[in-house]
C-alpha atoms as a PDB file:
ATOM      1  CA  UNK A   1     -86.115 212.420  76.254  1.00  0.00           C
ATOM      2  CA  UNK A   2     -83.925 215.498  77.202  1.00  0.00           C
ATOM      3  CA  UNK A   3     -81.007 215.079  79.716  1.00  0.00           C
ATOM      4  CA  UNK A   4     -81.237 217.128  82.306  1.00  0.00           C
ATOM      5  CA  UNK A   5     -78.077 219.149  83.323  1.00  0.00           C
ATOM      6  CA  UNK A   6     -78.491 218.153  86.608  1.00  0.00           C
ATOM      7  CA  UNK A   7     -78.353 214.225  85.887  1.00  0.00           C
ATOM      8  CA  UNK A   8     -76.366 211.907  87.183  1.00  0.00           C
ATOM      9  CA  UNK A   9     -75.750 211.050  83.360  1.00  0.00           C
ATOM     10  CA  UNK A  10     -74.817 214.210  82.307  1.00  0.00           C
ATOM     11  CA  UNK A  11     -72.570 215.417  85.540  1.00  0.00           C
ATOM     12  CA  UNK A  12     -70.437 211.937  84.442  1.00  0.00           C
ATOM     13  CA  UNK A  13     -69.927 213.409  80.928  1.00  0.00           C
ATOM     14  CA  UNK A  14     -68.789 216.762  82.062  1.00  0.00           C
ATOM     15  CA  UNK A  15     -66.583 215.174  84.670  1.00  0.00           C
ATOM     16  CA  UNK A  16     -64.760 213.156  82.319  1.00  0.00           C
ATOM     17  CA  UNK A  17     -64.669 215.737  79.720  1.00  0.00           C
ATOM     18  CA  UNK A  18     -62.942 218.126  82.306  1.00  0.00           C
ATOM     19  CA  UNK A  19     -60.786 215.387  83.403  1.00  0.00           C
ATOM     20  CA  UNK A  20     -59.809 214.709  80.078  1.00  0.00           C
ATOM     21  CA  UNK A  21     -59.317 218.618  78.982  1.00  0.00           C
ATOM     22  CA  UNK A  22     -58.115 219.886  82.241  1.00  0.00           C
ATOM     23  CA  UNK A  23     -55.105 216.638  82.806  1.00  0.00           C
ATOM     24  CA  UNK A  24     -54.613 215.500  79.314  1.00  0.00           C
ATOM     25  CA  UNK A  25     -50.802 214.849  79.454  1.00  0.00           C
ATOM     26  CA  UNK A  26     -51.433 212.723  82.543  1.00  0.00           C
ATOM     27  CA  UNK A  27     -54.620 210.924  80.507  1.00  0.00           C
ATOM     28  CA  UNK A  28     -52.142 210.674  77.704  1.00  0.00           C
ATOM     29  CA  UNK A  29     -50.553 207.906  79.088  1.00  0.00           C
ATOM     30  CA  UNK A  30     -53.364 205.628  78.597  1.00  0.00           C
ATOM     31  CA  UNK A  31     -52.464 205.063  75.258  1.00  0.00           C
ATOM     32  CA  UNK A  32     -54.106 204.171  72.047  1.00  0.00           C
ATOM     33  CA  UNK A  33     -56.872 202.334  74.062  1.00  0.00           C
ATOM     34  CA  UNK A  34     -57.949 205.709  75.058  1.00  0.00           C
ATOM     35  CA  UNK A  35     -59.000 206.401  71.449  1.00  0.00           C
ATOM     36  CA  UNK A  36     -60.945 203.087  71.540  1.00  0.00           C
ATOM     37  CA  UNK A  37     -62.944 203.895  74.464  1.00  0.00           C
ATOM     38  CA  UNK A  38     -63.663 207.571  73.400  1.00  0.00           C
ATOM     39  CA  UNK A  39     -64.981 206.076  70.058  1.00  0.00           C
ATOM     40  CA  UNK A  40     -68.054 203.630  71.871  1.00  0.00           C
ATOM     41  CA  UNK A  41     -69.100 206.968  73.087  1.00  0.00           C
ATOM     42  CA  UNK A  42     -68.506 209.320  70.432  1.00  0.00           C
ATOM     43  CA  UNK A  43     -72.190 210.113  69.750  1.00  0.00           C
ATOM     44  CA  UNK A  44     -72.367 212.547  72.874  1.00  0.00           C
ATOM     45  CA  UNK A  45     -72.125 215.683  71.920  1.00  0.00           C
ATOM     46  CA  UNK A  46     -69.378 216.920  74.745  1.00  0.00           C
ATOM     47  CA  UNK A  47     -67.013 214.114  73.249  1.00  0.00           C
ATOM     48  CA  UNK A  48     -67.645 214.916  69.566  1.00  0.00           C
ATOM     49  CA  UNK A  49     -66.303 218.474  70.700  1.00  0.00           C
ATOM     50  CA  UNK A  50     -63.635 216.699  72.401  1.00  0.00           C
ATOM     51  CA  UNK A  51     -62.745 214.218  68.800  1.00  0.00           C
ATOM     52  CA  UNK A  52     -62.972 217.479  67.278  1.00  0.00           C
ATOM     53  CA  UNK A  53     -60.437 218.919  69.007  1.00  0.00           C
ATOM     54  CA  UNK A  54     -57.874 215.662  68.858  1.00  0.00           C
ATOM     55  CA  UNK A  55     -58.192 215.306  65.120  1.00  0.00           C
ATOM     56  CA  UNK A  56     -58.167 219.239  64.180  1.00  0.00           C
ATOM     57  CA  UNK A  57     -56.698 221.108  67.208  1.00  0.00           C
ATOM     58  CA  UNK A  58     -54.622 219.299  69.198  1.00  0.00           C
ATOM     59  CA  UNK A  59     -52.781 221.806  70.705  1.00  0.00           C
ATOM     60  CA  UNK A  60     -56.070 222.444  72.385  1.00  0.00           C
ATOM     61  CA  UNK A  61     -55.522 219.931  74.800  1.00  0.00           C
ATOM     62  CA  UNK A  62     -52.020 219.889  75.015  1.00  0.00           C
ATOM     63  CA  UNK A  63     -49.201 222.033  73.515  1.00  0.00           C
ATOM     64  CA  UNK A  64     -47.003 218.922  73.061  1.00  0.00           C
ATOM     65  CA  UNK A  65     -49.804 217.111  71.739  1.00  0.00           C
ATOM     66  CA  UNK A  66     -49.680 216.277  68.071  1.00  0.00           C
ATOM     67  CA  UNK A  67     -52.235 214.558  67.084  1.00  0.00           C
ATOM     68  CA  UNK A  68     -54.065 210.722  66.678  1.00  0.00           C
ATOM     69  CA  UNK A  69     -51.117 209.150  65.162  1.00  0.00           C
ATOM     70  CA  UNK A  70     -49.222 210.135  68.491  1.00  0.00           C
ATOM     71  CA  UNK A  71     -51.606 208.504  71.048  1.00  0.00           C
ATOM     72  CA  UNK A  72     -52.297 205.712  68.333  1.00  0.00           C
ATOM     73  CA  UNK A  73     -48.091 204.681  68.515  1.00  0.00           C
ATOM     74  CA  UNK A  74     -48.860 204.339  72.324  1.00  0.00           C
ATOM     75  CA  UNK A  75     -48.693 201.107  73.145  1.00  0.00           C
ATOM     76  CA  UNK A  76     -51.485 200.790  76.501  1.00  0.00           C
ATOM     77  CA  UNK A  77     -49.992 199.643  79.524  1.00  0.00           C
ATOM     78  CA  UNK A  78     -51.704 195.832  81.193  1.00  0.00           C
ATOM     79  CA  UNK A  79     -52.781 197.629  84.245  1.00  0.00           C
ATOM     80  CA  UNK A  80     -55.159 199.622  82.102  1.00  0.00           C
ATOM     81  CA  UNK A  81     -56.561 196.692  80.226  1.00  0.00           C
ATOM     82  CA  UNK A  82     -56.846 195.246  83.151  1.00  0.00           C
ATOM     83  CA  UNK A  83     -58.397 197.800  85.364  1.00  0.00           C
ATOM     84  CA  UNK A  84     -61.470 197.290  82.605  1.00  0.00           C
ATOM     85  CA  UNK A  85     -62.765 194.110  83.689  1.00  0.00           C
ATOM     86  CA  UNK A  86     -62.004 193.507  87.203  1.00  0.00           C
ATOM     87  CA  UNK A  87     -62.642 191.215  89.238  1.00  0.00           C
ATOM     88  CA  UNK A  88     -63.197 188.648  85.674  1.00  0.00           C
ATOM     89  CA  UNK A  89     -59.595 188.830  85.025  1.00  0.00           C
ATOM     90  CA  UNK A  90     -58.924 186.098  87.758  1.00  0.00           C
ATOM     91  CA  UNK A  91     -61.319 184.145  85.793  1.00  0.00           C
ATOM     92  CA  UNK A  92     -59.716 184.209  82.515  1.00  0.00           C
ATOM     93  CA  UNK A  93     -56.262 183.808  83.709  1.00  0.00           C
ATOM     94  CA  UNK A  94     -57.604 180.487  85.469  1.00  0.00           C
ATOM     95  CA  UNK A  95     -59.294 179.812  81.983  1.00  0.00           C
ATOM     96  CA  UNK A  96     -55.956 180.342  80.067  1.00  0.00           C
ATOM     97  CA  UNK A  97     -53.646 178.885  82.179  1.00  0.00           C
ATOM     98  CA  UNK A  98     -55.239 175.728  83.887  1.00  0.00           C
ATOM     99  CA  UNK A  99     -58.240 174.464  82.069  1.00  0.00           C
ATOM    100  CA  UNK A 100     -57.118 171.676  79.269  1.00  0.00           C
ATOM    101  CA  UNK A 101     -58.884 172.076  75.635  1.00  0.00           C
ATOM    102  CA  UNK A 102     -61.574 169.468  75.284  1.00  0.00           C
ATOM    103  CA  UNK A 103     -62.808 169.892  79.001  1.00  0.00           C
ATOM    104  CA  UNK A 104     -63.206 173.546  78.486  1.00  0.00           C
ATOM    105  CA  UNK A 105     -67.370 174.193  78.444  1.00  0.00           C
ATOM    106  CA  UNK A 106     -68.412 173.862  81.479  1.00  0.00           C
ATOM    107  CA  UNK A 107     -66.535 176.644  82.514  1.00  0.00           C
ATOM    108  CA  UNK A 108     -67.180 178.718  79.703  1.00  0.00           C
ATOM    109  CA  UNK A 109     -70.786 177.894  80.493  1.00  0.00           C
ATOM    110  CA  UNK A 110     -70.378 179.066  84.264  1.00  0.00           C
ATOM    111  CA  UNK A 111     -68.698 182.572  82.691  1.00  0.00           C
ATOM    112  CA  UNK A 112     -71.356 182.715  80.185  1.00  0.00           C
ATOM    113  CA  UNK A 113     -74.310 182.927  83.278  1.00  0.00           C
ATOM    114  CA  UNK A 114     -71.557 184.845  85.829  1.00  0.00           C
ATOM    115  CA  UNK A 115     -70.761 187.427  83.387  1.00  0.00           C
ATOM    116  CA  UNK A 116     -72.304 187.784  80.443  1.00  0.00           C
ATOM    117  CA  UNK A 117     -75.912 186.343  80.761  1.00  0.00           C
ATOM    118  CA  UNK A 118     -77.356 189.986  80.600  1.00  0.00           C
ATOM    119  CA  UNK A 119     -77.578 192.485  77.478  1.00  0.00           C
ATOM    120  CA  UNK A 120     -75.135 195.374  79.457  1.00  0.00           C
ATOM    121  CA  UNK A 121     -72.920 192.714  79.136  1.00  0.00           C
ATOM    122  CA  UNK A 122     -72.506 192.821  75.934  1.00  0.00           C
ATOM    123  CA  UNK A 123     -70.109 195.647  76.025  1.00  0.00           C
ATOM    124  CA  UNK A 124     -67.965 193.641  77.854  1.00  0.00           C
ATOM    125  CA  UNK A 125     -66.365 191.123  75.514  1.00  0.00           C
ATOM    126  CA  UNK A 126     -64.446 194.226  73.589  1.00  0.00           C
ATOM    127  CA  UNK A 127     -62.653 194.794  76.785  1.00  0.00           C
ATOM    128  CA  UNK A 128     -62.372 190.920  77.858  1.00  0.00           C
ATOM    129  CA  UNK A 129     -60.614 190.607  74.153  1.00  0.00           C
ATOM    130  CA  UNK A 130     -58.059 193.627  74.461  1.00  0.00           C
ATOM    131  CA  UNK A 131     -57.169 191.575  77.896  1.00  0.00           C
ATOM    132  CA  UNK A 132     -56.402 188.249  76.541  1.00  0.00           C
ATOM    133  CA  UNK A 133     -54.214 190.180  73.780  1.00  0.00           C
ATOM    134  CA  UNK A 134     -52.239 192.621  75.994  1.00  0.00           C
ATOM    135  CA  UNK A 135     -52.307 191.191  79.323  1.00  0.00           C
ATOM    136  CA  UNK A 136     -52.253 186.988  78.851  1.00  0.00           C
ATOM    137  CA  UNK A 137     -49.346 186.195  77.044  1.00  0.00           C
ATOM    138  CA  UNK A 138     -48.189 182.091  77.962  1.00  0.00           C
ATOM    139  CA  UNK A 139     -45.174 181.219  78.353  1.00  0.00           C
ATOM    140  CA  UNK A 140     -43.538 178.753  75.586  1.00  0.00           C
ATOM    141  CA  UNK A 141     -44.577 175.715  77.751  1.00  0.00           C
ATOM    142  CA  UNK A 142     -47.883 176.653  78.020  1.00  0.00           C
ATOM    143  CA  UNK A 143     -48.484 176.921  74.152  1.00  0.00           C
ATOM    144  CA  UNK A 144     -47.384 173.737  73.833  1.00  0.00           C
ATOM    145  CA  UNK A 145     -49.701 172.328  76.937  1.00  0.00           C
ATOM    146  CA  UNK A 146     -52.698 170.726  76.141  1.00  0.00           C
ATOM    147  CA  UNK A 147     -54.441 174.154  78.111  1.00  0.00           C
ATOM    148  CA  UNK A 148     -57.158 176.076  76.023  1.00  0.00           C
ATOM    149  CA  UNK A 149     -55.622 178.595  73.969  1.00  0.00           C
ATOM    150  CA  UNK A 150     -56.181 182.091  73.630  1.00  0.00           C
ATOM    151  CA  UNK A 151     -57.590 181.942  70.057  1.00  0.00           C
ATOM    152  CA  UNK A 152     -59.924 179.516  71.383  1.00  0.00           C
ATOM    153  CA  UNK A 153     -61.538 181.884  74.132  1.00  0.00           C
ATOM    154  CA  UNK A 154     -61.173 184.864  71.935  1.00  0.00           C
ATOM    155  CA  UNK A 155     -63.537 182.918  68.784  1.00  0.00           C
ATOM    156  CA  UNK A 156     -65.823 181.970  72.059  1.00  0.00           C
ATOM    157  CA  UNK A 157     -66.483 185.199  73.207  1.00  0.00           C
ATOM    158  CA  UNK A 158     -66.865 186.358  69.412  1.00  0.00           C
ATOM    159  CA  UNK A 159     -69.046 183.720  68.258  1.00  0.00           C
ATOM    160  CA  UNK A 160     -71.115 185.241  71.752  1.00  0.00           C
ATOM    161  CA  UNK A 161     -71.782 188.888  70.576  1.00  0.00           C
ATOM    162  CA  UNK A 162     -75.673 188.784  69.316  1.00  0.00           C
ATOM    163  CA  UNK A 163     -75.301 192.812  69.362  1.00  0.00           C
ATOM    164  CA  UNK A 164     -74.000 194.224  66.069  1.00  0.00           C
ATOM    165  CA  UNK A 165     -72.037 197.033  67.328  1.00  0.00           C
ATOM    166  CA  UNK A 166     -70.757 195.077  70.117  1.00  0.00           C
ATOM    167  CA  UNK A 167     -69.609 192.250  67.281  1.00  0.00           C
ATOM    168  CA  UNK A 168     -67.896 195.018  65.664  1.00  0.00           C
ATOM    169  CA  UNK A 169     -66.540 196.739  68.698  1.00  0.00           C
ATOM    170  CA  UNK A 170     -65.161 192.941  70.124  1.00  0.00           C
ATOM    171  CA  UNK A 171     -63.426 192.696  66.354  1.00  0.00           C
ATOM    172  CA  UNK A 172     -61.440 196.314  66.219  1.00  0.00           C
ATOM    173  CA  UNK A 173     -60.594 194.869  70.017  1.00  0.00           C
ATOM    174  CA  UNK A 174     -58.997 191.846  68.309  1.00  0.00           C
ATOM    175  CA  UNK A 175     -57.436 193.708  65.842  1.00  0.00           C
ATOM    176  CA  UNK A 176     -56.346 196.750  67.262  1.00  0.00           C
ATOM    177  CA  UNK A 177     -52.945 196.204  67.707  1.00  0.00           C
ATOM    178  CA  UNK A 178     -52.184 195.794  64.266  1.00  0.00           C
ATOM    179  CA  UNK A 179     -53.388 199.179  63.137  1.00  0.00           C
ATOM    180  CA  UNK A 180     -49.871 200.783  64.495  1.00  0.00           C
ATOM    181  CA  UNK A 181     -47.936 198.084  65.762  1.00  0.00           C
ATOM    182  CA  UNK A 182     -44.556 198.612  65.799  1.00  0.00           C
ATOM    183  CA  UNK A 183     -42.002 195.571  65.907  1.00  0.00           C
ATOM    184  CA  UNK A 184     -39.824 197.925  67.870  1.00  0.00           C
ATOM    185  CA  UNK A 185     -42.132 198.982  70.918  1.00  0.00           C
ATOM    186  CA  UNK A 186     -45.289 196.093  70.637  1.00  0.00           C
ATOM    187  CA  UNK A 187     -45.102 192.339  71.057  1.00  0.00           C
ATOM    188  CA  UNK A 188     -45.907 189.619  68.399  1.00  0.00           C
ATOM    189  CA  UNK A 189     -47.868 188.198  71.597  1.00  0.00           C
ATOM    190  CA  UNK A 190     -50.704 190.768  70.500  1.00  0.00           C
ATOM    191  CA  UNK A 191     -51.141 190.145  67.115  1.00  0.00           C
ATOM    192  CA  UNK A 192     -50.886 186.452  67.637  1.00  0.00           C
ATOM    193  CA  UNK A 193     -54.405 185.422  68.649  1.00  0.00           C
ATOM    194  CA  UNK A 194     -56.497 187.156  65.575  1.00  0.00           C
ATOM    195  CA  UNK A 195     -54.129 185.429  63.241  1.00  0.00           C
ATOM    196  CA  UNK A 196     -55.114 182.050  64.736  1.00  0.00           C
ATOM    197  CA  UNK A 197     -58.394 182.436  64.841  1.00  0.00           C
ATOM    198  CA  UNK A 198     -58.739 183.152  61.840  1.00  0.00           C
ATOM    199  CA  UNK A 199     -56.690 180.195  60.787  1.00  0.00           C
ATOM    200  CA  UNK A 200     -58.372 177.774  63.383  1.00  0.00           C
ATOM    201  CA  UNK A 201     -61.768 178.552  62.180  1.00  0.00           C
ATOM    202  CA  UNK A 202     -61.357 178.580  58.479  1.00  0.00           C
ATOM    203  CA  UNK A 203     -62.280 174.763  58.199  1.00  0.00           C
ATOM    204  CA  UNK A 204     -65.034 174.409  60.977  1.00  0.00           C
ATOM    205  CA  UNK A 205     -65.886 177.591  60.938  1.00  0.00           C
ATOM    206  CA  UNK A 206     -65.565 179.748  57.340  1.00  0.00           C
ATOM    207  CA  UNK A 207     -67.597 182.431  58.138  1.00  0.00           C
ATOM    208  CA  UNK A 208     -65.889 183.840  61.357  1.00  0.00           C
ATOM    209  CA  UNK A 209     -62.560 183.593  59.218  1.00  0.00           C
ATOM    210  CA  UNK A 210     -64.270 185.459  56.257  1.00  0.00           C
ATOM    211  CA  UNK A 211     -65.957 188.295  58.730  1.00  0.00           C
ATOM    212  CA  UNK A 212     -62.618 188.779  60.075  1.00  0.00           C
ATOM    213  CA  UNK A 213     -60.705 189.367  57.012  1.00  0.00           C
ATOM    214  CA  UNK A 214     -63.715 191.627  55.818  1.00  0.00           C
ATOM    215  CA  UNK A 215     -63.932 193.794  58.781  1.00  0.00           C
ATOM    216  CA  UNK A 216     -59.831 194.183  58.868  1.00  0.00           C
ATOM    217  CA  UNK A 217     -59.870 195.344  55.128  1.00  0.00           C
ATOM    218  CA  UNK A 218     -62.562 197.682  55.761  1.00  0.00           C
ATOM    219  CA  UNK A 219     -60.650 199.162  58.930  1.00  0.00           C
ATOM    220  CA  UNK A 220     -57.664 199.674  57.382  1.00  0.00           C
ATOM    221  CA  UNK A 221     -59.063 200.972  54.378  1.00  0.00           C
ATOM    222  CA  UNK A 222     -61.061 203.554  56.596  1.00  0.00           C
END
């Protein structure tokens, strides 16, 4: 079916693609989440002219701009990642920080029908994984607390996707940070969790481990 110009749908497009064009220094700042984002919707046509113009002529957008490797080095600020799934950050800060391993269902069960019982929600887990990385970091007293870990919630909310391209949007979420981290600027705190789970669930679990490493060589290679 044809999208009308006058659409709700369609005035959202052109008001971020304006936004985007018209402020891009100021969007800048975002970081290299920004890249994520733009790539779940990289189909529409206004925002393949807008990749276009990032990988080919960046100076379109900005004449300091220099490319993807520039906004890729840009390390995304916690109030972003957080502004993505509010108000369920509360939620998984409770999860992370006060719930012990072992007694953990239940209250994965009462997030599972609060927040991601429906198929929209789906989408959700990529940006519930880029929070646990980048925003939940325990202290050294909590990793050695008996609390649920971060791995732990992460391999939940993986093992959770039934949607293939949310599966494989939730994994670049996990892995993200590796693609230009930089020992300098990032923090080993967001690189920690995918090693774990992968090395938690390599015993009970083989397969997750093994679609991990698969999906991080094919990244990188791409």
């Amino acid at each position: 079916m044809q999208i009308l110009s006058s659409s709700p749908w369609k005035r959202n497009v052109n008001f971020v693609v304006s936004l985007i064009r018209d402020r891009f220094t100021d969007v800048l700042v975002i970081g290299r989440d920004l890249v994520r984002l733009l790539q779940n919707i990289s189909r529409i046509p206004e925002i393949e002219e807008l990749w276009h113009d990032i990988l080919y002529n960046p100076t379109n957008l900005s004449p300091t701009f220099t490319g993807l490797v520039q906004v890729m080095n840009m390390r995304t600020s916690r109030r972003f990642l957080q502004s993505r799934i509010t108000p369920t950050w509360k939620e998984l800060v409770f999860l992370t920080s006060q719930v012990r391993f072992g007694s953990h269902k239940r209250y994965q069960d009462w997030f599972q029908r609060t927040y991601l019982a429906t198929m929209e929600s789906q989408t959700l887990r990529c940006d519930l994984i880029r929070f646990i990385v980048g925003v939940i970091h325990p202290t050294n007293e909590l990793l050695c607390s008996d609390i649920i870990p971060r791995w732990a919630v992460i391999g939940w909310l993986l093992t959770t996707c039934t949607n293939q391209v949310a599966a494989s949007n939730a994994k670049l979420a996990l892995f993200y940070d590796w693609l230009f981290y930089d020992v300098e600027k990032d923090n080993i705190m967001n690189i920690e969790p995918a090693i774990l789970v992968m090395h938690h669930s390599m015993r009970p679990h083989p397969a997750i481990t093994a679609t991990l490493l698969d999906f991080l060589c094919r990244v990188i290679h791409n």
